[in-house]
Protein backbone atom coordinates (compact mmCIF):
# COMPACT_ATOMS: atom_id res chain seq x y z
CA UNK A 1 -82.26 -6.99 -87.22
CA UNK A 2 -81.37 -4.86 -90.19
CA UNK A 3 -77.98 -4.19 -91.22
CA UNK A 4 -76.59 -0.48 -91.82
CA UNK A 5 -75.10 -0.53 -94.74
CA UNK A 6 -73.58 1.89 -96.84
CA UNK A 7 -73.73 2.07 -100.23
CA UNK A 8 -70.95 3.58 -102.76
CA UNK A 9 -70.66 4.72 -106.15
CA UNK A 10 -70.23 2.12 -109.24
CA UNK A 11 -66.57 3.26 -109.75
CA UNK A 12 -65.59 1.73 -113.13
CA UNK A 13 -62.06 1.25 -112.98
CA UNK A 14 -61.39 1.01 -116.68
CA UNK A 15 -61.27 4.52 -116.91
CA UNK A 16 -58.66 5.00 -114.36
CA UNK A 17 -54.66 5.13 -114.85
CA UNK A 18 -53.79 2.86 -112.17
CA UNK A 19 -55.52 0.51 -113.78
CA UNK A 20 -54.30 -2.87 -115.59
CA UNK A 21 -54.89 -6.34 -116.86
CA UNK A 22 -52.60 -8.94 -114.93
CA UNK A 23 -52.88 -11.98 -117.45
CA UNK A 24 -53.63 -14.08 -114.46
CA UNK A 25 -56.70 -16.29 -114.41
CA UNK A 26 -57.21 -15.82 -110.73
CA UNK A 27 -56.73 -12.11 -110.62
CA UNK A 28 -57.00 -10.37 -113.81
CA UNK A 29 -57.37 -7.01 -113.07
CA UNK A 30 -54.65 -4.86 -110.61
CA UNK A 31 -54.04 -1.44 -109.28
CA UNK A 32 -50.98 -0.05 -109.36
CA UNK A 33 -51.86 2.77 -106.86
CA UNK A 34 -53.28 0.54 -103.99
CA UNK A 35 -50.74 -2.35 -105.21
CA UNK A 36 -53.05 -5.69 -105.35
CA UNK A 37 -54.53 -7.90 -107.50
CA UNK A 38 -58.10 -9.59 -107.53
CA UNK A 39 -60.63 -11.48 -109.19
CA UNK A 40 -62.96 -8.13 -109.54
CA UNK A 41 -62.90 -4.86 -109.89
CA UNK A 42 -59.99 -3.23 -107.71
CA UNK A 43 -63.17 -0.71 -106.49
CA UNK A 44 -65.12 -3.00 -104.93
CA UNK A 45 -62.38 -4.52 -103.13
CA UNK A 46 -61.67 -1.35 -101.49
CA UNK A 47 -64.95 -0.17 -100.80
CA UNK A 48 -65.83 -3.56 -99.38
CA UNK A 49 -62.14 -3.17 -97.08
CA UNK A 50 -62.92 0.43 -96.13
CA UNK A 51 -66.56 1.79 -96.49
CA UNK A 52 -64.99 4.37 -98.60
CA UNK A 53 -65.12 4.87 -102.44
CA UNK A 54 -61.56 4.58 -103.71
CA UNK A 55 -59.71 8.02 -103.66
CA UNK A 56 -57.14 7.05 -105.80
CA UNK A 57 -59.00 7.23 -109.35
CA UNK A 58 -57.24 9.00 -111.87
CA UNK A 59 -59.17 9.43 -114.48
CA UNK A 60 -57.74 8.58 -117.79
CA UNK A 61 -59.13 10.27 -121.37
CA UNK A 62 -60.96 8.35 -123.53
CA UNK A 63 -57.96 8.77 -126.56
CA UNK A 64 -55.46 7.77 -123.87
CA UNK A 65 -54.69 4.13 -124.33
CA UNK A 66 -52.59 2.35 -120.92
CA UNK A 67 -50.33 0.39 -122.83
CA UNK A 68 -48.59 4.36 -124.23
CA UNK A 69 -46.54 4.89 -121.49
């Protein structure tokens, strides 16, 4: 029996706004916009919850740095 399913886009979510380092050895990375924490990229958590690509990506520019504001 073969499974159906779907596959989503490599979101990298270093390049997005709501994105930061927690300083926690058990869940270093965190979205601010979806408001958890995790062991893995914040993207593949919510693809793997919903099926969906995450909608909240704000893209930041490569000259902006997170820690400016």
């Amino acid at each position: 029996m073969e499974e159906n399913k779907k596959e989503g886009t490599l979101i990298n979510c270093f390049f997005c706004r709501h994105f930061y380092l927690t300083g926690r050895v058990k869940s270093p990375y965190g979205c601010r916009a979806h408001g958890f924490t995790t062991f893995r990229m914040p993207s593949v958590d919510v693809f793997e919850a919903s099926d969906e690509d995450c909608a909240l990506l704000d893209r930041r520019e490569p000259d902006e740095h997170p820690h400016d504001g």
